[in-house]
N, C-alpha and C. Protein backbone atom coordinates (compact mmCIF):
# COMPACT_ATOMS: atom_id res chain seq x y z
N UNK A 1 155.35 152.93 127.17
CA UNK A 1 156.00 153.78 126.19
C UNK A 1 156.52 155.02 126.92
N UNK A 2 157.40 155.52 126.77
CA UNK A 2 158.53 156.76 127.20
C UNK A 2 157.32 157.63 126.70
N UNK A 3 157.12 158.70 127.81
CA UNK A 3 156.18 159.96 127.59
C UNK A 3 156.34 161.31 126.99
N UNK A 4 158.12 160.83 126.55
CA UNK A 4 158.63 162.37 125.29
C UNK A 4 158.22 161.58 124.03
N UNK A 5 158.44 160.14 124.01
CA UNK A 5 158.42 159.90 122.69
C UNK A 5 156.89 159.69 122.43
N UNK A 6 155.94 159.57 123.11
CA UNK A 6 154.38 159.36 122.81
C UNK A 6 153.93 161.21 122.67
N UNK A 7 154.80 162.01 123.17
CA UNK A 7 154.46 163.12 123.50
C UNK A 7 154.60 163.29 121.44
N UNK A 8 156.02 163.27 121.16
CA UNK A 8 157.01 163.50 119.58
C UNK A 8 155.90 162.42 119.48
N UNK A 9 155.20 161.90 119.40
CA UNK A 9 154.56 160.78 118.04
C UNK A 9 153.21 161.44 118.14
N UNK A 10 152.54 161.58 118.87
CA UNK A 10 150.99 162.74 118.95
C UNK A 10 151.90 164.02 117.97
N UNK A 11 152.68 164.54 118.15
CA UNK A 11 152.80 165.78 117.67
C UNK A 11 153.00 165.65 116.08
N UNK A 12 153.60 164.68 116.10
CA UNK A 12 153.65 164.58 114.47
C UNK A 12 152.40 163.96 113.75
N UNK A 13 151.84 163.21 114.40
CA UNK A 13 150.64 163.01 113.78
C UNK A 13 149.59 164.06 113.58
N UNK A 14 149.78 164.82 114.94
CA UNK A 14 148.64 166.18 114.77
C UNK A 14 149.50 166.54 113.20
N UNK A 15 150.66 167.01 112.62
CA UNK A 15 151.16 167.80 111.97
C UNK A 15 151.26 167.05 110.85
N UNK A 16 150.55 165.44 110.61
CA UNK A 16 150.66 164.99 109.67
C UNK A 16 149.32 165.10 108.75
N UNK A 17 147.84 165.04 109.70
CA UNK A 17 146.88 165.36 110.07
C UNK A 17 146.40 166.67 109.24
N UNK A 18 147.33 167.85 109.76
CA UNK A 18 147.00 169.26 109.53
C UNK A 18 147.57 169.38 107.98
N UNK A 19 148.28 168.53 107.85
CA UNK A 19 148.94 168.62 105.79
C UNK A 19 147.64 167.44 105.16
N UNK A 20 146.80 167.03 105.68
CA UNK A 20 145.70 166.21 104.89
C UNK A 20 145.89 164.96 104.94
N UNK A 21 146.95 164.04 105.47
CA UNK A 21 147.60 162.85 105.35
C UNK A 21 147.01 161.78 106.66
N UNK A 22 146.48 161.04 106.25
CA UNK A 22 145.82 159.95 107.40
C UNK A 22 146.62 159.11 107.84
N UNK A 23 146.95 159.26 109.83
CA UNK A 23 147.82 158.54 110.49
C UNK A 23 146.94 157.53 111.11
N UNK A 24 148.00 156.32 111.56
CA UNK A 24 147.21 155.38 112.74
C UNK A 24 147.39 155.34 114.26
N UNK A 25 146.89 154.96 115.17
CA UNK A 25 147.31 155.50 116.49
C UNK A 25 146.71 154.49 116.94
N UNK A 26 147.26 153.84 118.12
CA UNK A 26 146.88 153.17 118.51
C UNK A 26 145.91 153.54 120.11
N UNK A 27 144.60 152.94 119.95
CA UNK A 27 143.53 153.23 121.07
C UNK A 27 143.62 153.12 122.32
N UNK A 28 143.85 154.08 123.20
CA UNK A 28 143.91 153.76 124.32
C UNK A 28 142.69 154.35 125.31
N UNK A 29 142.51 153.35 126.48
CA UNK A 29 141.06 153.63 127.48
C UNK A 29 139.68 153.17 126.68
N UNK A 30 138.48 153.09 127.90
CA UNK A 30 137.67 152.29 127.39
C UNK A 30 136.61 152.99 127.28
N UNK A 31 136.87 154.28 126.52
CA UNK A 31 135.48 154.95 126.66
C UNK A 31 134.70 154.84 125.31
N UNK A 32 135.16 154.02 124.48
CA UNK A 32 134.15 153.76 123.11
C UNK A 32 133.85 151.89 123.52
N UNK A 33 134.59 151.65 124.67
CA UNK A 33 133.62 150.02 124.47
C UNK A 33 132.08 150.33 124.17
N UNK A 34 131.73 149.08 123.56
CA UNK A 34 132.58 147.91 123.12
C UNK A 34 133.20 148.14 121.48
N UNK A 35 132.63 149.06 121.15
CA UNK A 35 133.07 148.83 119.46
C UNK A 35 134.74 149.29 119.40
N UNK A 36 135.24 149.73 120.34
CA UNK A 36 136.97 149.96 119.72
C UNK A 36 137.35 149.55 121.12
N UNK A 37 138.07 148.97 121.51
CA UNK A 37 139.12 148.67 122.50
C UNK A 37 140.81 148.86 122.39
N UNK A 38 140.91 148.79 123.64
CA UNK A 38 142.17 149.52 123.90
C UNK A 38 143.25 148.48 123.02
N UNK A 39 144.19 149.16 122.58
CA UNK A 39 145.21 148.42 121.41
C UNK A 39 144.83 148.56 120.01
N UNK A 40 143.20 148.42 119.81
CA UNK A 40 143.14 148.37 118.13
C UNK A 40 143.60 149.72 117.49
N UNK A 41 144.03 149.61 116.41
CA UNK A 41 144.55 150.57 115.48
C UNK A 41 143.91 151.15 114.78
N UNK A 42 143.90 152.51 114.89
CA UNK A 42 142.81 153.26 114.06
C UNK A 42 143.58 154.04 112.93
N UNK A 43 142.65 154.07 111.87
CA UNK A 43 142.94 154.82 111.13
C UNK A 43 142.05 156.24 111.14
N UNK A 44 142.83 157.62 111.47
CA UNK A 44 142.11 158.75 111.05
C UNK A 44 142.03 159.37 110.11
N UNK A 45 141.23 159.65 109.25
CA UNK A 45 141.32 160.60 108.15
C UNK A 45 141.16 161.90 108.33
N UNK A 46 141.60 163.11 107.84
CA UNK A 46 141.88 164.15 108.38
C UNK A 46 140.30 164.85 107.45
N UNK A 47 139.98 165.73 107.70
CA UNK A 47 138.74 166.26 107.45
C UNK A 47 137.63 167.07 108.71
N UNK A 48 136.86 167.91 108.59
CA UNK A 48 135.78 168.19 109.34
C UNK A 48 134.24 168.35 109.86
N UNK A 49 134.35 167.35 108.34
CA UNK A 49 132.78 166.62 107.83
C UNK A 49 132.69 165.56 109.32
N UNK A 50 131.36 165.89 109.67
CA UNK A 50 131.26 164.79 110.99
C UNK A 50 129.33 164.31 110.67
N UNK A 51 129.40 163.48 110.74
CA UNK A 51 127.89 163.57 110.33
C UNK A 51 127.42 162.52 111.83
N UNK A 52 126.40 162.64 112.02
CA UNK A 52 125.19 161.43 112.90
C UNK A 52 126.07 160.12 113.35
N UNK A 53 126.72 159.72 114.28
CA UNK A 53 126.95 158.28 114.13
C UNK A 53 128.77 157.90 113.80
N UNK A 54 129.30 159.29 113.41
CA UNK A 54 130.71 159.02 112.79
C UNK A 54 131.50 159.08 114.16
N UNK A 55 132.88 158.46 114.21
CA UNK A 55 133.47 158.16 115.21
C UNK A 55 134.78 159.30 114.71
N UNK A 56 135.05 160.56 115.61
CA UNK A 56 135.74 161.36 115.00
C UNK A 56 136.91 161.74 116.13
N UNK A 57 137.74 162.55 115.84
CA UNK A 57 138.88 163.16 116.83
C UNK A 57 138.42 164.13 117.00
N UNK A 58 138.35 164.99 118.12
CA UNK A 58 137.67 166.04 118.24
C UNK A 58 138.77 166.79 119.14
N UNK A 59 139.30 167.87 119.00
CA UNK A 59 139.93 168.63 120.23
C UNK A 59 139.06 168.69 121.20
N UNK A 60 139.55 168.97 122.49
CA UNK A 60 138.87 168.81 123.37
C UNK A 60 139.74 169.45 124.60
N UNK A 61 139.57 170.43 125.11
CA UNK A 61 139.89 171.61 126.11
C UNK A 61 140.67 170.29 127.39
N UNK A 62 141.99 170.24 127.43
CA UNK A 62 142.73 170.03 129.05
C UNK A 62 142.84 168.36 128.28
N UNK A 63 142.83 167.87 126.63
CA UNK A 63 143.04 166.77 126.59
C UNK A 63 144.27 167.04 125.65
N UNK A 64 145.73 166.69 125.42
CA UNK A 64 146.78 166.94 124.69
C UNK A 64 146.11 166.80 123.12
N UNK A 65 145.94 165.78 123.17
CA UNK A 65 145.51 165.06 121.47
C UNK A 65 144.36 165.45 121.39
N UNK A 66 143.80 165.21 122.11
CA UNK A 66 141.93 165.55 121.84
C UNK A 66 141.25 163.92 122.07
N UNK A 67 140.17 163.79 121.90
CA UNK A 67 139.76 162.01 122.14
C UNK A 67 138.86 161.73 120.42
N UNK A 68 138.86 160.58 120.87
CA UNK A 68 137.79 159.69 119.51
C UNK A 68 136.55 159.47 120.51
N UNK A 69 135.40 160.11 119.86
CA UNK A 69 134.31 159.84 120.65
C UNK A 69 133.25 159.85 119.00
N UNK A 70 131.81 159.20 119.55
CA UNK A 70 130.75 159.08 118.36
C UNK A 70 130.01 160.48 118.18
N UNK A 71 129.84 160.92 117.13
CA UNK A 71 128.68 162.35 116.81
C UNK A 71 127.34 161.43 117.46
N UNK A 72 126.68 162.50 118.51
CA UNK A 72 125.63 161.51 118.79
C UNK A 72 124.18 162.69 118.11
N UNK A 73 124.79 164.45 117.99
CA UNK A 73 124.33 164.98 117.78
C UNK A 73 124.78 165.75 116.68
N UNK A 74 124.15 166.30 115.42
CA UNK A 74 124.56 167.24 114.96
C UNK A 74 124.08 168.56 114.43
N UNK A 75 124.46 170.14 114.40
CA UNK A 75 123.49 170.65 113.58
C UNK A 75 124.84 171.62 112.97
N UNK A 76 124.50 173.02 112.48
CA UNK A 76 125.48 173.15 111.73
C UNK A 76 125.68 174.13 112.36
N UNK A 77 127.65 173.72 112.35
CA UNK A 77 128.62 174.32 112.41
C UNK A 77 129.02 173.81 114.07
N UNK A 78 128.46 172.76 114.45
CA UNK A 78 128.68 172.49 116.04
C UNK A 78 128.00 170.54 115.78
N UNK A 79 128.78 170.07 116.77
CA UNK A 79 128.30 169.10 116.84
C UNK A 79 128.79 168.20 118.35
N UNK A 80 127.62 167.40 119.07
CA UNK A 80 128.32 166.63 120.03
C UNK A 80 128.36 165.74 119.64
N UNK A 81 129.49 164.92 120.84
CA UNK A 81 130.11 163.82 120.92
C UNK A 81 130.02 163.39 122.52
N UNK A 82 130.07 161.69 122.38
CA UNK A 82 129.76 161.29 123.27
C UNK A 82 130.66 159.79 122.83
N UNK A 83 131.92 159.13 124.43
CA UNK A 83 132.16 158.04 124.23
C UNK A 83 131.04 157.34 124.22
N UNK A 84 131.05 155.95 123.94
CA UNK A 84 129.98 154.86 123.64
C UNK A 84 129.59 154.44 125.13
N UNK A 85 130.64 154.25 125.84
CA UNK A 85 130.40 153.44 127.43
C UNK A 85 130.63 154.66 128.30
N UNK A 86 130.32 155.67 127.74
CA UNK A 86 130.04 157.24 128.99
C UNK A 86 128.77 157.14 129.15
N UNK A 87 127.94 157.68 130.74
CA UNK A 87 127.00 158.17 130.59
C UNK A 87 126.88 159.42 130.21
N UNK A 88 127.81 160.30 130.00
CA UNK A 88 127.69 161.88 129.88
C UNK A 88 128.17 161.83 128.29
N UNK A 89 127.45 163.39 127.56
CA UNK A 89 128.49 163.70 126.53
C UNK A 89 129.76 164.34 126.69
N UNK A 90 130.56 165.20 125.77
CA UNK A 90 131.56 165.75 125.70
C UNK A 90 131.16 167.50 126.14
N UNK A 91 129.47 167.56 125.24
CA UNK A 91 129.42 168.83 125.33
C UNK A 91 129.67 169.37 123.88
N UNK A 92 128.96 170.29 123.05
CA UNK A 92 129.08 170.55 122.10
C UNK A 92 130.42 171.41 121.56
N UNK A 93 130.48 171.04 120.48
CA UNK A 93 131.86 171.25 119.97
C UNK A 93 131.85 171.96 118.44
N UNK A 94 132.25 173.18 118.46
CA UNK A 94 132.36 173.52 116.97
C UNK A 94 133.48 172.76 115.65
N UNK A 95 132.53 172.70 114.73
CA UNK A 95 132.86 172.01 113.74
C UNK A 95 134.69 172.17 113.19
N UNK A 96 135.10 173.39 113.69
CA UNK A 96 136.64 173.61 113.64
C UNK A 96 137.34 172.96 114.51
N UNK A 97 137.04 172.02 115.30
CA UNK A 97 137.60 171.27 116.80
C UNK A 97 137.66 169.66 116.06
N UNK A 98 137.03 169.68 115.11
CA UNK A 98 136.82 168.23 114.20
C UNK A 98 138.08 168.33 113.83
N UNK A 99 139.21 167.07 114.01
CA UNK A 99 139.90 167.03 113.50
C UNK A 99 140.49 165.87 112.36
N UNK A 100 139.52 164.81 112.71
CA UNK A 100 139.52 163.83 111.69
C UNK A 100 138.41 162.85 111.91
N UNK A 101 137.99 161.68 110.97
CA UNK A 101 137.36 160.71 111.26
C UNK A 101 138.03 159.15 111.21
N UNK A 102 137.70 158.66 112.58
CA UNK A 102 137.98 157.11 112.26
C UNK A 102 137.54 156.33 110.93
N UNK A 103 138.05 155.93 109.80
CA UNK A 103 137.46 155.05 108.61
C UNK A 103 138.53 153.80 108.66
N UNK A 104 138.70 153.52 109.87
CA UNK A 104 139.35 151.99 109.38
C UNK A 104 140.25 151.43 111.32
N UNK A 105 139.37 150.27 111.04
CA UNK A 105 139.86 150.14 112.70
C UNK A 105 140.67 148.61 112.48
N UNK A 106 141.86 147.89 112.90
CA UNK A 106 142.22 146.89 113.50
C UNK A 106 142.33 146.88 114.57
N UNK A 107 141.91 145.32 114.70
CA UNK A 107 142.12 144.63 115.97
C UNK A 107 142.99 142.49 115.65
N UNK A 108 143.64 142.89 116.19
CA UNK A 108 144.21 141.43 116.05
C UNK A 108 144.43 141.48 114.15
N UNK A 109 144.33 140.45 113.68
CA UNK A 109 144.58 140.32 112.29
C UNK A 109 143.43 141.02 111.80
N UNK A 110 142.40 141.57 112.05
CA UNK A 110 141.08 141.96 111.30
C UNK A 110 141.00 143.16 110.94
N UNK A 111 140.45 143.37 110.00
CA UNK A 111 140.44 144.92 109.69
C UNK A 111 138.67 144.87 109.56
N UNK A 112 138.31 146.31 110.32
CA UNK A 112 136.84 146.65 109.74
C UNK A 112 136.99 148.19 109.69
N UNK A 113 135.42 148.42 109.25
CA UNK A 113 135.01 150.40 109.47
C UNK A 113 134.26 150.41 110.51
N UNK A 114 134.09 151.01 111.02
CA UNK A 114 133.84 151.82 112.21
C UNK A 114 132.25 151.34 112.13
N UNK A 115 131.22 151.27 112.67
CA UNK A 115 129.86 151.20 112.46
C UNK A 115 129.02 152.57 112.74
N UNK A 116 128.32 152.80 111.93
CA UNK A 116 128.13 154.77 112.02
C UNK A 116 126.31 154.14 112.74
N UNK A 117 125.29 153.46 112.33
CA UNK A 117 124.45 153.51 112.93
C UNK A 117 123.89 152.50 114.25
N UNK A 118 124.31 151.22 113.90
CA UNK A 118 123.93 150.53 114.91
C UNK A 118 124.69 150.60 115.98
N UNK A 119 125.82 150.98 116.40
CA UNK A 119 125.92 151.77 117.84
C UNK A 119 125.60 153.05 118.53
N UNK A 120 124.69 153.86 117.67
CA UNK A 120 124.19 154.93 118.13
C UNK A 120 123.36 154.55 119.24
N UNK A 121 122.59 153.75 119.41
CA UNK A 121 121.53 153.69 120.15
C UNK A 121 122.23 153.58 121.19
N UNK A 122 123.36 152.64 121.33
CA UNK A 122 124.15 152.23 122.42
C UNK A 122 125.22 153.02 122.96
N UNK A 123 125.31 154.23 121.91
CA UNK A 123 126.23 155.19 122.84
C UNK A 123 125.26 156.22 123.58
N UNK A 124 123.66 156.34 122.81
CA UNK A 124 122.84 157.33 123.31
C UNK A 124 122.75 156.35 125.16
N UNK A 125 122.79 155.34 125.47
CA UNK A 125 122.68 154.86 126.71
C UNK A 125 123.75 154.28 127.43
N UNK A 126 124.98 154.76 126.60
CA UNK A 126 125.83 154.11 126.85
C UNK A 126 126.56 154.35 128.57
N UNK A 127 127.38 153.69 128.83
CA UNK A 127 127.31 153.59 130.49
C UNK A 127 126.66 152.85 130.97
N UNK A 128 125.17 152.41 130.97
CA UNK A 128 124.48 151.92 131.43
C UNK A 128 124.70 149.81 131.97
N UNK A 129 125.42 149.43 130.95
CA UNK A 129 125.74 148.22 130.82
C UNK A 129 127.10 147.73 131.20
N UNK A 130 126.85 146.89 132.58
CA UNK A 130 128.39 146.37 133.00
C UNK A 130 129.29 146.23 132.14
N UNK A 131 130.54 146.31 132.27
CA UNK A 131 131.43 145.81 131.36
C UNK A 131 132.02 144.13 131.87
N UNK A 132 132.10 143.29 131.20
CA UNK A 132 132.17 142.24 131.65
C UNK A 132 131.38 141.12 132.01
């Protein structure tokens, strides 16, 4: 994809985002294997509710868009995030850096939601397990 026009399609989504309106984007890199892979289509909902387990957009300092990573922690008014197949987190993040939540993922013809508890365990160790 041309890097003005991915540049113009992040920007409007941030600005579609910031009026309350839920865009889809398609996933790229493998830092939530296995539960989202690169290509599936996410749906974000715009909001800053992040609870235990939710798979959210988070700004994130030196990243354009910000990333989708899991709440592995939360308390109030701050919360971390951590990809699933990182060994490291993100580092805690105030609750104003929340910029939406994943509630709806395709892949191929399938549609599911996101799984909020049974990959926690696996992002709390995540890294740990070859890929492949």
């Amino acid at each position: 994809m041309n890097a003005d026009f991915e540049a113009a399609a992040l920007a409007l989504a941030r600005e579609q985002l910031a009026r309350g309106v839920s865009v889809q984007l398609t996933a790229r890199g493998g830092s939530m294997w296995p539960f989202l892979l690169p290509g599936d289509v996410l749906t974000l909902t715009p909001g800053r509710r992040a609870r235990l387990g939710d798979v959210v957009l988070v700004e994130h300092p030196g990243v354009e868009f910000g990333v989708v990573h899991r709440v592995v922690a939360a308390l109030p008014g701050r919360v971390l995030t951590k990809g699933d197949a990182l060994p490291r987190t993100d580092g805690w993040a105030g609750r104003d850096r929340v910029v939406a939540r994943v509630t709806g993922v395709r892949r191929g013809g399938a549609r599911f939601a996101p799984m909020r508890w049974l990959p926690l365990p696996v992002s709390l160790v995540g890294g740990l397990w070859p890929r492949g």
